[in-house]
PDB file of N, CA and C in Angstrom:
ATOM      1  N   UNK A   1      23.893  30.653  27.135  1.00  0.00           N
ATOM      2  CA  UNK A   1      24.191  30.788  25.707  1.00  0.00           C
ATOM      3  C   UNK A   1      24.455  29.408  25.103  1.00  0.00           C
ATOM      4  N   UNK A   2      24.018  29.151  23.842  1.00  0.00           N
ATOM      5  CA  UNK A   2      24.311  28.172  23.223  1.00  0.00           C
ATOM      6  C   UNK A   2      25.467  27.684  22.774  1.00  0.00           C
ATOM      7  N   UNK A   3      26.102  26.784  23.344  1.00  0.00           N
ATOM      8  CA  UNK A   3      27.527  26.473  22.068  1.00  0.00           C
ATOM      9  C   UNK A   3      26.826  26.308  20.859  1.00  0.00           C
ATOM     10  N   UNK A   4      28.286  26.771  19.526  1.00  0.00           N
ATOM     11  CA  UNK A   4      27.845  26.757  18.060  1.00  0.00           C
ATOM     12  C   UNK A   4      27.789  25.098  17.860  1.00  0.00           C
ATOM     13  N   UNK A   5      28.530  24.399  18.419  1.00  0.00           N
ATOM     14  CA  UNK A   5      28.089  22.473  18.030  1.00  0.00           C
ATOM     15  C   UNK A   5      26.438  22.398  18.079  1.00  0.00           C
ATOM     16  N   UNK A   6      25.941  22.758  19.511  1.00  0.00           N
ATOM     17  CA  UNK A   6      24.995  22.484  19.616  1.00  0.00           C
ATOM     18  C   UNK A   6      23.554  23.193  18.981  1.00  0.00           C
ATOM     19  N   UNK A   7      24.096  24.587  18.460  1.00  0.00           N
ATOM     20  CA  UNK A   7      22.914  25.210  17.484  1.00  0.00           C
ATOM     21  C   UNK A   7      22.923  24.411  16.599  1.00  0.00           C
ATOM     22  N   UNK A   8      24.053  23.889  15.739  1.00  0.00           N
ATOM     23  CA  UNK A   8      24.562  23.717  14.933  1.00  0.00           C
ATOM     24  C   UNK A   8      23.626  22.559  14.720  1.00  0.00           C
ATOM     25  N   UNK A   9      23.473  22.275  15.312  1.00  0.00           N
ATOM     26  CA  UNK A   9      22.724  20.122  15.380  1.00  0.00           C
ATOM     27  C   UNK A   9      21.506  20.253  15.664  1.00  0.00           C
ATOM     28  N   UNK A  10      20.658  21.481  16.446  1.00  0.00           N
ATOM     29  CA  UNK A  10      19.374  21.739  16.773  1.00  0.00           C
ATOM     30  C   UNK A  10      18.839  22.214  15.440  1.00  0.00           C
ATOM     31  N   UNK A  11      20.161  22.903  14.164  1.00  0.00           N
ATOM     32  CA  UNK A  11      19.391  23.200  13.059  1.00  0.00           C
ATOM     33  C   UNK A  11      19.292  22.282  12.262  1.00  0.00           C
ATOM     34  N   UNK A  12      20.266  21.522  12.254  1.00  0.00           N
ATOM     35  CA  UNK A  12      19.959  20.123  11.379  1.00  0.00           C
ATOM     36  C   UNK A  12      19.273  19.027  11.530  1.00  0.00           C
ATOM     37  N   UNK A  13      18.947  19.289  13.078  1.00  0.00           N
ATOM     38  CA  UNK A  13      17.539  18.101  13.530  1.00  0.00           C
ATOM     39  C   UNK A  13      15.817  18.682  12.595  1.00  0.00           C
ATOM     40  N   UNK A  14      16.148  20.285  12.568  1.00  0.00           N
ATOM     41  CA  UNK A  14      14.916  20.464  12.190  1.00  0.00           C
ATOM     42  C   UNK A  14      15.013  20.683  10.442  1.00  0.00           C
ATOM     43  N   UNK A  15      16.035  20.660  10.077  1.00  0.00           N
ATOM     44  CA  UNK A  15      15.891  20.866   8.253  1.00  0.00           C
ATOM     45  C   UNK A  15      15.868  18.636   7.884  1.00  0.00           C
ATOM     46  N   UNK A  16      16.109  17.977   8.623  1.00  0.00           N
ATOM     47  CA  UNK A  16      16.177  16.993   8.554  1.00  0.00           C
ATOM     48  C   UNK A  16      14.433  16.443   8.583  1.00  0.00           C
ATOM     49  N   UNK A  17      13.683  17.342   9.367  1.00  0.00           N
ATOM     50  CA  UNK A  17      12.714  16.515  10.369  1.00  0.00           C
ATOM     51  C   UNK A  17      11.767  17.735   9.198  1.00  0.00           C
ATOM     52  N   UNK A  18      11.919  18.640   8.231  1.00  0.00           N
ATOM     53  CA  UNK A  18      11.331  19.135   7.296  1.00  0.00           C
ATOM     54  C   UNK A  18      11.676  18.226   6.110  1.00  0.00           C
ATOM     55  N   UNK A  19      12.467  17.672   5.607  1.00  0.00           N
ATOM     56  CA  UNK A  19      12.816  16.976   4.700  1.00  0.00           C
ATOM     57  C   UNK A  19      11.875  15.906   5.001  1.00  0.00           C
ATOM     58  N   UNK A  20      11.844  15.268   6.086  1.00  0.00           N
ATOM     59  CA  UNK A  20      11.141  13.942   6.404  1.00  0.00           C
ATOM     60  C   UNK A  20       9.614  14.349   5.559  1.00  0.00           C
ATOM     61  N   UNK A  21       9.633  15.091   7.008  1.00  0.00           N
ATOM     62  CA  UNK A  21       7.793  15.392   6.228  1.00  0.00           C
ATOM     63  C   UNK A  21       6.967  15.935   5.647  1.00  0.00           C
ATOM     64  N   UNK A  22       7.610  16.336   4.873  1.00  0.00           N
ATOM     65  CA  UNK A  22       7.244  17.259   3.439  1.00  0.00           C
ATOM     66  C   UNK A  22       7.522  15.802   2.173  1.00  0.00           C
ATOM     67  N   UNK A  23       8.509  14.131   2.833  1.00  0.00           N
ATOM     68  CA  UNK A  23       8.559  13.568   2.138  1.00  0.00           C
ATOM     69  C   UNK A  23       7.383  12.618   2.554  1.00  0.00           C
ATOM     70  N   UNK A  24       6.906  12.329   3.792  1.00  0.00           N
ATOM     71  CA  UNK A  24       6.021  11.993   4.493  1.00  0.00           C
ATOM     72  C   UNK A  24       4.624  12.347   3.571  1.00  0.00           C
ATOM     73  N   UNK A  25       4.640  13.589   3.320  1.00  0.00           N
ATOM     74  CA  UNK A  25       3.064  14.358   2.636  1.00  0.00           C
ATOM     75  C   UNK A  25       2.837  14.153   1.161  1.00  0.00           C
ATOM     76  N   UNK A  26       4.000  13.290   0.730  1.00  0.00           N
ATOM     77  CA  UNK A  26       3.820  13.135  -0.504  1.00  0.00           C
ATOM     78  C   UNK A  26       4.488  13.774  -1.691  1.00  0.00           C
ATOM     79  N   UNK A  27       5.295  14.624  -0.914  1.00  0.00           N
ATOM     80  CA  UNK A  27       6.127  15.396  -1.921  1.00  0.00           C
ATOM     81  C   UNK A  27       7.886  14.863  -1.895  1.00  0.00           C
ATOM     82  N   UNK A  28       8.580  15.543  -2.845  1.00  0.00           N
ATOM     83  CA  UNK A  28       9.852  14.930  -3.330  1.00  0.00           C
ATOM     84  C   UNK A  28      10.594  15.732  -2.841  1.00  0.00           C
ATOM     85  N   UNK A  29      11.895  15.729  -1.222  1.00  0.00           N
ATOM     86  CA  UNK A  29      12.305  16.992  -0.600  1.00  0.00           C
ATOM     87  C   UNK A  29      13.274  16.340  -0.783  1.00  0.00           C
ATOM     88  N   UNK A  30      13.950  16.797   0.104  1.00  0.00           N
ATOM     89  CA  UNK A  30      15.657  16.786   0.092  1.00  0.00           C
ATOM     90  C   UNK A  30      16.434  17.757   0.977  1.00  0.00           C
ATOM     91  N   UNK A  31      17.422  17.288   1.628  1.00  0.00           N
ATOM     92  CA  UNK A  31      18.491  18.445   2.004  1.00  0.00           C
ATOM     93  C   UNK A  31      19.660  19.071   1.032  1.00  0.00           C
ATOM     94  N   UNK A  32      19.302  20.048   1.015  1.00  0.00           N
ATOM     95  CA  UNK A  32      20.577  20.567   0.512  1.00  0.00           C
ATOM     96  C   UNK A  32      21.893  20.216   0.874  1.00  0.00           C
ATOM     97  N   UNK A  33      22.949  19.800  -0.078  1.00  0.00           N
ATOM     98  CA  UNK A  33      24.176  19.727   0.184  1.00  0.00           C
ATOM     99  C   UNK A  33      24.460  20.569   0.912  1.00  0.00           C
ATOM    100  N   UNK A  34      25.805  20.188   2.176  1.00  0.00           N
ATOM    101  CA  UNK A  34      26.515  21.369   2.550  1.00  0.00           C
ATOM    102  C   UNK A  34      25.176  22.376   3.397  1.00  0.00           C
ATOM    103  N   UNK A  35      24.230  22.285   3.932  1.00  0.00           N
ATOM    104  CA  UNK A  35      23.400  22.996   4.530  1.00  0.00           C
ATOM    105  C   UNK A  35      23.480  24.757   3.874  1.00  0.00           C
ATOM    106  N   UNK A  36      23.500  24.629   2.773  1.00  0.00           N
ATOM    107  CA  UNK A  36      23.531  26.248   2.135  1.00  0.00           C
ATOM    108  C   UNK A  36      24.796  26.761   2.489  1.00  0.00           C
ATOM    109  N   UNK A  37      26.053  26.003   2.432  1.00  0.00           N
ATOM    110  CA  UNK A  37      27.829  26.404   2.463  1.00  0.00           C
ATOM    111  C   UNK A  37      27.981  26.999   0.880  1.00  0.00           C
ATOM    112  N   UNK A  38      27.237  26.252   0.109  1.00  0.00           N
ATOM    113  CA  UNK A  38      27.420  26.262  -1.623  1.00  0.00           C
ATOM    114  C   UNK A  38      26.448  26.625  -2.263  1.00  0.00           C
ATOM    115  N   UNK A  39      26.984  27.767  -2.942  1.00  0.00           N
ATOM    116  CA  UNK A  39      26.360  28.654  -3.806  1.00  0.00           C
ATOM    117  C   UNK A  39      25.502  27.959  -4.800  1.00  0.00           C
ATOM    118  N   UNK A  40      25.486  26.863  -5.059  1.00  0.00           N
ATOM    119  CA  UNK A  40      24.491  26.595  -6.263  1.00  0.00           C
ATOM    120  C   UNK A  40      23.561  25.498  -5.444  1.00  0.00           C
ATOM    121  N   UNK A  41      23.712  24.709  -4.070  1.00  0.00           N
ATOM    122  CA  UNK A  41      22.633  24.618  -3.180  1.00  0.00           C
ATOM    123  C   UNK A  41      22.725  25.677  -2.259  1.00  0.00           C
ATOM    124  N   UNK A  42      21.310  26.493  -2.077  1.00  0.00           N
ATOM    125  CA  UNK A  42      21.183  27.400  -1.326  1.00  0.00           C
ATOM    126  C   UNK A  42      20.296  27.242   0.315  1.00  0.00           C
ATOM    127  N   UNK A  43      20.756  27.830   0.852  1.00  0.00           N
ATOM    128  CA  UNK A  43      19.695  27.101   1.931  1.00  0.00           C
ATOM    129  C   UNK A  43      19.314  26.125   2.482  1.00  0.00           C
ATOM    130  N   UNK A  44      18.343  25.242   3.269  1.00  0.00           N
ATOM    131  CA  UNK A  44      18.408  24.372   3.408  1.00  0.00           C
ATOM    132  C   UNK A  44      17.899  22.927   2.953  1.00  0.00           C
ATOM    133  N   UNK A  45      16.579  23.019   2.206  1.00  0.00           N
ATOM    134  CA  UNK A  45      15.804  22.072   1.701  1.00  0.00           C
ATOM    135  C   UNK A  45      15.377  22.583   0.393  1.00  0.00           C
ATOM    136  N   UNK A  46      15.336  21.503  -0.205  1.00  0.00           N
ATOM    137  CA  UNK A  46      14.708  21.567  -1.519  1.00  0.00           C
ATOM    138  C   UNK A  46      13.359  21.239  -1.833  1.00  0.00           C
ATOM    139  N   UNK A  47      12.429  21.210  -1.961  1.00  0.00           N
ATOM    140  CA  UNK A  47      11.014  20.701  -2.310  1.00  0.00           C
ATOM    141  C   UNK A  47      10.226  21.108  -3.239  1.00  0.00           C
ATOM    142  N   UNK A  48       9.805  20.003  -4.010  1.00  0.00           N
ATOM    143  CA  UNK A  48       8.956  20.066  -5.339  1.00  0.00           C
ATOM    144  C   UNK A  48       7.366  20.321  -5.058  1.00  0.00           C
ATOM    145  N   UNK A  49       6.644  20.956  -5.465  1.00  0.00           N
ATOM    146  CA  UNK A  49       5.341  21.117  -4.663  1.00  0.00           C
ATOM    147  C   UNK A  49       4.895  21.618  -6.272  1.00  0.00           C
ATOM    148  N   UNK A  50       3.742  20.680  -6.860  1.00  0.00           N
ATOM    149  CA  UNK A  50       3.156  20.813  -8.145  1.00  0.00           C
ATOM    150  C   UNK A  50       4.003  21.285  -9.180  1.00  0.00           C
ATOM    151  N   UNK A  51       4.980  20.494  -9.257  1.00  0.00           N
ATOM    152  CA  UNK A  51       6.066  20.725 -10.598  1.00  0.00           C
ATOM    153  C   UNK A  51       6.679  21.839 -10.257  1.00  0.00           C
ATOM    154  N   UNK A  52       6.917  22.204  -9.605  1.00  0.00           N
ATOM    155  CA  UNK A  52       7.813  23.581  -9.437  1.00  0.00           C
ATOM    156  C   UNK A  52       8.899  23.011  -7.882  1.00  0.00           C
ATOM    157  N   UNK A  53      10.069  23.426  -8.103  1.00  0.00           N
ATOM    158  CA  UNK A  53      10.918  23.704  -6.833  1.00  0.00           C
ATOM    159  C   UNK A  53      10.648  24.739  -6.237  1.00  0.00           C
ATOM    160  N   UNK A  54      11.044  24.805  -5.235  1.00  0.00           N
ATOM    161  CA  UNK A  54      11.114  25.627  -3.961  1.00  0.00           C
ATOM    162  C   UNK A  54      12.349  25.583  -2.716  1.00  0.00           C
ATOM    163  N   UNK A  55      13.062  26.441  -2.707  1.00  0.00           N
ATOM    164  CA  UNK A  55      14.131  26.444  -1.460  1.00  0.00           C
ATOM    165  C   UNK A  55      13.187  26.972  -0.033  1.00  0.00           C
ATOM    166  N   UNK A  56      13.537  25.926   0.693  1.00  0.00           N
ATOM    167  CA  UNK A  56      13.387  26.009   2.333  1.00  0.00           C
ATOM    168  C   UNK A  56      14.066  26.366   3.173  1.00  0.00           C
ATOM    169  N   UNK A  57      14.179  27.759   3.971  1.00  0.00           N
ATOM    170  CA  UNK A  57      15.510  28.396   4.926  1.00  0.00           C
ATOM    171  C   UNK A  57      14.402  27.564   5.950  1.00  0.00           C
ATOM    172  N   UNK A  58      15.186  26.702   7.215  1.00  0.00           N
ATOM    173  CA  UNK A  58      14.633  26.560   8.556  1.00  0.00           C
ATOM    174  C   UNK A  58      15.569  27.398   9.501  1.00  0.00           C
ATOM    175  N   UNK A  59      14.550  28.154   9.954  1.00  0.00           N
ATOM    176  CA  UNK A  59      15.296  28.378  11.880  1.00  0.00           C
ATOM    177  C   UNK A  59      14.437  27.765  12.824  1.00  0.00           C
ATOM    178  N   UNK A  60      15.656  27.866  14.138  1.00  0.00           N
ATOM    179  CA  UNK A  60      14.928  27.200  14.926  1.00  0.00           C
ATOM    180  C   UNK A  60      14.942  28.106  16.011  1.00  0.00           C
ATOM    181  N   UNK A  61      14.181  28.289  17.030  1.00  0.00           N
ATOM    182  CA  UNK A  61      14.414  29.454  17.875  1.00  0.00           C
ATOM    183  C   UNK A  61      13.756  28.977  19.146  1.00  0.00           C
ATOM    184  N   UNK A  62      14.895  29.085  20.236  1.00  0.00           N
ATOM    185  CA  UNK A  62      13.962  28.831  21.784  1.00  0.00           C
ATOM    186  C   UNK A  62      12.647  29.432  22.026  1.00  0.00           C
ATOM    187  N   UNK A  63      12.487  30.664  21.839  1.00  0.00           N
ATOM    188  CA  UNK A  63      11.174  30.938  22.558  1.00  0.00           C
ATOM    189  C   UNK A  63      10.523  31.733  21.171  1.00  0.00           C
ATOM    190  N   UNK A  64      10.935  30.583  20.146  1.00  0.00           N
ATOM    191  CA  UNK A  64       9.781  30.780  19.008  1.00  0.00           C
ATOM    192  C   UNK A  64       9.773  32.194  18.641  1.00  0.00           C
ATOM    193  N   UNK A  65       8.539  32.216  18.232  1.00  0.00           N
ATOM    194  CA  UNK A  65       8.185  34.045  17.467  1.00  0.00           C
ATOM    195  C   UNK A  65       7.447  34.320  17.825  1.00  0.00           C
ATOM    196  N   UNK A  66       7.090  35.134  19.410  1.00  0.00           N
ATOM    197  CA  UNK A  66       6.484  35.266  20.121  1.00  0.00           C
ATOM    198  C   UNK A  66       5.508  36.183  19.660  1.00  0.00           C
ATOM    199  N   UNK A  67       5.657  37.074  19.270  1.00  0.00           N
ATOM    200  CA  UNK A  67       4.791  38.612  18.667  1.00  0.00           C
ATOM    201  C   UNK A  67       4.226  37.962  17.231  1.00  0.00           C
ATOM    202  N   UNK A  68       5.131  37.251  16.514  1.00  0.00           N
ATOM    203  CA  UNK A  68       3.592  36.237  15.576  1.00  0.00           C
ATOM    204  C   UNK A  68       2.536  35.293  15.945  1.00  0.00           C
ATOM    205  N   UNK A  69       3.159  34.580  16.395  1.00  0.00           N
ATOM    206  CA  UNK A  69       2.067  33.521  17.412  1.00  0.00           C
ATOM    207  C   UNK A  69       0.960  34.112  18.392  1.00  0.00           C
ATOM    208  N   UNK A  70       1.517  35.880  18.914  1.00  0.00           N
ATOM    209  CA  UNK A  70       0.284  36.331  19.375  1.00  0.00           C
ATOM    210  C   UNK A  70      -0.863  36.971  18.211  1.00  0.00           C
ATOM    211  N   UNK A  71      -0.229  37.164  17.098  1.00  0.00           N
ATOM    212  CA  UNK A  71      -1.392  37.849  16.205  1.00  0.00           C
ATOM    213  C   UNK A  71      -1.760  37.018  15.803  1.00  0.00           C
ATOM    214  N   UNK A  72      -0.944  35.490  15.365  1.00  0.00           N
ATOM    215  CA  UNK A  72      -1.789  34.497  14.940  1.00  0.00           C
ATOM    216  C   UNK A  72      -3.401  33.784  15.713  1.00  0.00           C
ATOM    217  N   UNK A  73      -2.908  34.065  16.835  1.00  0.00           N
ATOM    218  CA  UNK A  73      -4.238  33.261  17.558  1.00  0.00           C
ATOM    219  C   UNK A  73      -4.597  32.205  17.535  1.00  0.00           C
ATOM    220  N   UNK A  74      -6.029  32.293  17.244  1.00  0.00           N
ATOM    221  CA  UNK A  74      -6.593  31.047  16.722  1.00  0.00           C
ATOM    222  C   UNK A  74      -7.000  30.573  15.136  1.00  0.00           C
ATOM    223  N   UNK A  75      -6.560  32.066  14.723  1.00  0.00           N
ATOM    224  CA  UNK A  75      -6.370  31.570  13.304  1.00  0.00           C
ATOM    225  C   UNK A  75      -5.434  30.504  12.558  1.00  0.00           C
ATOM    226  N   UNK A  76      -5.890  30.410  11.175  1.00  0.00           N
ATOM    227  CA  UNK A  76      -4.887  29.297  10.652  1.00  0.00           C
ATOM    228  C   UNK A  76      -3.931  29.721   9.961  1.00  0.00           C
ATOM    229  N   UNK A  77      -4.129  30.552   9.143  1.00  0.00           N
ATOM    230  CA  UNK A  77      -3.141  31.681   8.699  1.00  0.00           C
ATOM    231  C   UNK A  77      -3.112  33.139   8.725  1.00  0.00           C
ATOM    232  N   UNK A  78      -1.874  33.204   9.031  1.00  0.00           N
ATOM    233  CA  UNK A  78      -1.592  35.343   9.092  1.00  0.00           C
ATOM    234  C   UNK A  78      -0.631  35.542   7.900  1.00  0.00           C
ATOM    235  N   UNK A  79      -1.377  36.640   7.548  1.00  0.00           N
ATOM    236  CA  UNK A  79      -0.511  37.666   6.637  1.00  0.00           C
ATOM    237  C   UNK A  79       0.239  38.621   7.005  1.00  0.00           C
ATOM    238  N   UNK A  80       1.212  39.116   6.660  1.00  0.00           N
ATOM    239  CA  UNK A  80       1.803  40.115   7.719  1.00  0.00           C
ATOM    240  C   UNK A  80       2.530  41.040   6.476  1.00  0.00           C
ATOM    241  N   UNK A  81       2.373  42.201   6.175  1.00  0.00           N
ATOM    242  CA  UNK A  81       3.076  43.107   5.010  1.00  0.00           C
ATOM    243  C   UNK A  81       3.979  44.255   5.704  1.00  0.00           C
ATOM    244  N   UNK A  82       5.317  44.172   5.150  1.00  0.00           N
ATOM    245  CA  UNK A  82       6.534  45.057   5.893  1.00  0.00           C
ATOM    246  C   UNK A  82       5.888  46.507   4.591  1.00  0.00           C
ATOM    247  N   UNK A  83       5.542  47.482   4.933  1.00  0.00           N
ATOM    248  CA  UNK A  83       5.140  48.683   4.389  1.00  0.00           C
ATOM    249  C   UNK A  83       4.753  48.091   2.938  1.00  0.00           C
ATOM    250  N   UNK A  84       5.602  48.630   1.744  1.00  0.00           N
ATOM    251  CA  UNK A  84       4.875  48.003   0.437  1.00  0.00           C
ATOM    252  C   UNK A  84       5.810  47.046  -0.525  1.00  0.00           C
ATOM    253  N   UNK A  85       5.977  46.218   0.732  1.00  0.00           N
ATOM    254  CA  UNK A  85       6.443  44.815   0.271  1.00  0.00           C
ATOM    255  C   UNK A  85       5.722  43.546  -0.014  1.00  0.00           C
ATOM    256  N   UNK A  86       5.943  42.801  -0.737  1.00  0.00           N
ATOM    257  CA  UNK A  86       5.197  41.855  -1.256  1.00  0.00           C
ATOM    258  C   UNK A  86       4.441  40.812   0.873  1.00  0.00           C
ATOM    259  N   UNK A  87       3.757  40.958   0.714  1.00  0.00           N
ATOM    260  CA  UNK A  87       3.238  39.798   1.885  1.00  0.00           C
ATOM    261  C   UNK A  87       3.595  38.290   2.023  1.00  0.00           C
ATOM    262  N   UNK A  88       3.888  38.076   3.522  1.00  0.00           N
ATOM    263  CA  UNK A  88       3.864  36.753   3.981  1.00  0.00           C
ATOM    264  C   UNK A  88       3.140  36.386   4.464  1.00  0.00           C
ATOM    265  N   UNK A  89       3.764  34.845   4.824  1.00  0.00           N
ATOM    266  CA  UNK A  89       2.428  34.130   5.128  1.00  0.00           C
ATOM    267  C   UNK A  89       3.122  33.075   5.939  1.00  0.00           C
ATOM    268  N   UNK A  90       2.509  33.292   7.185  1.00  0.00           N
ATOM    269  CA  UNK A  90       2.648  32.165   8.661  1.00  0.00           C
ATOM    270  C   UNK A  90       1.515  31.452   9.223  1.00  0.00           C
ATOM    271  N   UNK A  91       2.199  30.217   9.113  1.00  0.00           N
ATOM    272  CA  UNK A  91       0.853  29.460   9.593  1.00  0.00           C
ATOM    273  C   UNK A  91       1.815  28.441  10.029  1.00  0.00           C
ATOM    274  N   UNK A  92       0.968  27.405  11.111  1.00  0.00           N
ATOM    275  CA  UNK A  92       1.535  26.095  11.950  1.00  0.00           C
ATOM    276  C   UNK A  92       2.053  25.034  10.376  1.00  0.00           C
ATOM    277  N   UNK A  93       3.180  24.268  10.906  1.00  0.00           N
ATOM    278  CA  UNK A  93       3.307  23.263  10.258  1.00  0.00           C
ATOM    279  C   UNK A  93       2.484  22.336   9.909  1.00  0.00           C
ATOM    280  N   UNK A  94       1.738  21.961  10.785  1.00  0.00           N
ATOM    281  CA  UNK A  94       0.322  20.733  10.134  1.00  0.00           C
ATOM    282  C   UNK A  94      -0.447  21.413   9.381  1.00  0.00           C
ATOM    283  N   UNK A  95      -0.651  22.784   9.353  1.00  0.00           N
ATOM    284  CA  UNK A  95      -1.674  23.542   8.272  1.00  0.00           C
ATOM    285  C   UNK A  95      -0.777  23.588   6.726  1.00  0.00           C
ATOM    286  N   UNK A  96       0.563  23.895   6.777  1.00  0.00           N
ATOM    287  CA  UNK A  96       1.323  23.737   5.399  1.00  0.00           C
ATOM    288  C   UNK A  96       0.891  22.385   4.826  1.00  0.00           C
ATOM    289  N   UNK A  97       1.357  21.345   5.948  1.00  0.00           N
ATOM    290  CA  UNK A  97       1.522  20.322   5.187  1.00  0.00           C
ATOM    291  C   UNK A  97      -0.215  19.688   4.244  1.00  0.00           C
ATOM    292  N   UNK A  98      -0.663  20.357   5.337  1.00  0.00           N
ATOM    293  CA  UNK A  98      -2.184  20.066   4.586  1.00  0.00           C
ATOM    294  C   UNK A  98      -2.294  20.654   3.542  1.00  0.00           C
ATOM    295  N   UNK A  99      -2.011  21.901   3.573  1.00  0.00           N
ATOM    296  CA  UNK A  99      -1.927  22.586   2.053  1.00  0.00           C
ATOM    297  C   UNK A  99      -1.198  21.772   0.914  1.00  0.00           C
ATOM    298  N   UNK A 100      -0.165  21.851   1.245  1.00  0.00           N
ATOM    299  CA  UNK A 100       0.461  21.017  -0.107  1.00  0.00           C
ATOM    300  C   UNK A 100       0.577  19.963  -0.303  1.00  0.00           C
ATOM    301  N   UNK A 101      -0.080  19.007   0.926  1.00  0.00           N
ATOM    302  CA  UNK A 101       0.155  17.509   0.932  1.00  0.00           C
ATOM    303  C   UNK A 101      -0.759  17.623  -0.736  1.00  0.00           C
ATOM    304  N   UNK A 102       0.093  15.953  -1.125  1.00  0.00           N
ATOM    305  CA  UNK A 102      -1.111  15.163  -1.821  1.00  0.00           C
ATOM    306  C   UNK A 102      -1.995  15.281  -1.393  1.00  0.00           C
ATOM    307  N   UNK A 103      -3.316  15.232  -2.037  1.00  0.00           N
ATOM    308  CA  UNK A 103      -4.582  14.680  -1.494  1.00  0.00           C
ATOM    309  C   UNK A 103      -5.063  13.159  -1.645  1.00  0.00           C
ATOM    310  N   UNK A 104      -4.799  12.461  -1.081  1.00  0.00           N
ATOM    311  CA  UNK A 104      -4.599  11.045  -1.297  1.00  0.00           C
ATOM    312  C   UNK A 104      -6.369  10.955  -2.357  1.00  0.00           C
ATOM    313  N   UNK A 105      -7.197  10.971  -2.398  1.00  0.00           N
ATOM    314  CA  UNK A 105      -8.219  10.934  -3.060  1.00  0.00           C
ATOM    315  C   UNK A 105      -7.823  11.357  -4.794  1.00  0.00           C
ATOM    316  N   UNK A 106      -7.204  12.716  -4.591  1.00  0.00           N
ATOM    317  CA  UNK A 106      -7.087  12.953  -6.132  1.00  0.00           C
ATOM    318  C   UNK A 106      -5.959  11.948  -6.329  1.00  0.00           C
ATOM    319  N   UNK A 107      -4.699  11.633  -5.945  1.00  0.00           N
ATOM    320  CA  UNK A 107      -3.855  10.346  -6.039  1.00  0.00           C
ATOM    321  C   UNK A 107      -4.408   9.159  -6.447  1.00  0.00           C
ATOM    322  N   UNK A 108      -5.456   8.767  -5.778  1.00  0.00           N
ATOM    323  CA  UNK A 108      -6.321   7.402  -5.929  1.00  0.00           C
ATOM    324  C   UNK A 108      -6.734   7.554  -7.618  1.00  0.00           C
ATOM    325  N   UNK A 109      -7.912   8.492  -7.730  1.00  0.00           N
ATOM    326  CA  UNK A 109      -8.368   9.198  -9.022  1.00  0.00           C
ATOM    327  C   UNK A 109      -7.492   8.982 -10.181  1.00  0.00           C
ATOM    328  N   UNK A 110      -6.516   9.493  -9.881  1.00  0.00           N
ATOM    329  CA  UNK A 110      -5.574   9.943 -10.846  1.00  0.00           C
ATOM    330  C   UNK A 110      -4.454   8.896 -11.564  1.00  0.00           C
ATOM    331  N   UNK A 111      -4.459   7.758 -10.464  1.00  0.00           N
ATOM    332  CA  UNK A 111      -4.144   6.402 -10.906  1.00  0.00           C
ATOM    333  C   UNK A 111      -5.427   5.755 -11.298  1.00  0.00           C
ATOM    334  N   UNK A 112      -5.913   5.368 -10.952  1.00  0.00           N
ATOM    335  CA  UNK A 112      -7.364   5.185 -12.171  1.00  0.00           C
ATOM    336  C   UNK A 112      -7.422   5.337 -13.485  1.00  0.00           C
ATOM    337  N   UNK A 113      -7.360   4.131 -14.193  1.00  0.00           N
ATOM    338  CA  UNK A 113      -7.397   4.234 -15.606  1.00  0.00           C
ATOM    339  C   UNK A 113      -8.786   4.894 -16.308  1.00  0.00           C
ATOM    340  N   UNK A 114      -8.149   5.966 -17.023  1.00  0.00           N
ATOM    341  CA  UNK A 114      -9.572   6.677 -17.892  1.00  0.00           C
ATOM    342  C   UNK A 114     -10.699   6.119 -18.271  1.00  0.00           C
ATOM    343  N   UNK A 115     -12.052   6.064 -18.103  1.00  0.00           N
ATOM    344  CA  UNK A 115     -13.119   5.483 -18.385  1.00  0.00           C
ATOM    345  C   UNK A 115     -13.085   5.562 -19.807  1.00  0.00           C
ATOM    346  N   UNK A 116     -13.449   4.007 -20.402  1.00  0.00           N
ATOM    347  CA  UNK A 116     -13.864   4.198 -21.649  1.00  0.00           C
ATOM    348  C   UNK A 116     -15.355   4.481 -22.208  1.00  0.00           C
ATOM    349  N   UNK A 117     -15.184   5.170 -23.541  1.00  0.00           N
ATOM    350  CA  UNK A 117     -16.882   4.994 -23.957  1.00  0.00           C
ATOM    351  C   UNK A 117     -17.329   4.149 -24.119  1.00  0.00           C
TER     352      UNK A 117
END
């Protein structure tokens, strides 16, 4: 069994190491104060992804999510719907970050001063 010190620090290695690289991909993250102790930061990370915020819960779990990772396969993303609840969506961390990274190309573009006539 785990001591609570040591969950305790295995969860903040990984809301730390989501903050990194979600700041890494180009986006504007953050930890939440207080790791979600306080009601007006909730949870654990904060991240801006195309003008909009977003709260980030991380867990961390020894032997993972075994019964997702088997339906996942070799796919890149799974959907998974609890009866007629809105659907989720699981996929590996390098596939998120690709999703929402910048695209360094439209970045390039987009600093580029407007062509004149």
């Amino acid at each position: 069994m785990i001591k609570a010190k040591s969950a305790k620090a295995k969860g903040h290695r990984l809301e730390k190491q989501v903050a990194s690289d979600l700041t890494k991909a180009g986006l504007k993250a953050r930890l939440q104060p207080g790791s979600g102790i306080y009601t007006a930061f909730p949870h654990d990370v904060q991240v801006e992804i195309h003008g909009k915020r977003y709260i980030v819960e991380c867990k961390a779990r020894k032997d993972s999510f075994r019964q997702l990772d088997s339906w996942l396969g070799a796919a890149d993303i799974l959907v998974v719907r609890c009866d007629r609840a809105e659907p989720r969506v699981y996929m590996s961390w390098s596939a998120f970050l690709e999703i929402v990274g910048e695209d360094e190309e439209e970045e390039e573009e987009s600093d580029a001063p407007a062509p004149r006539d």
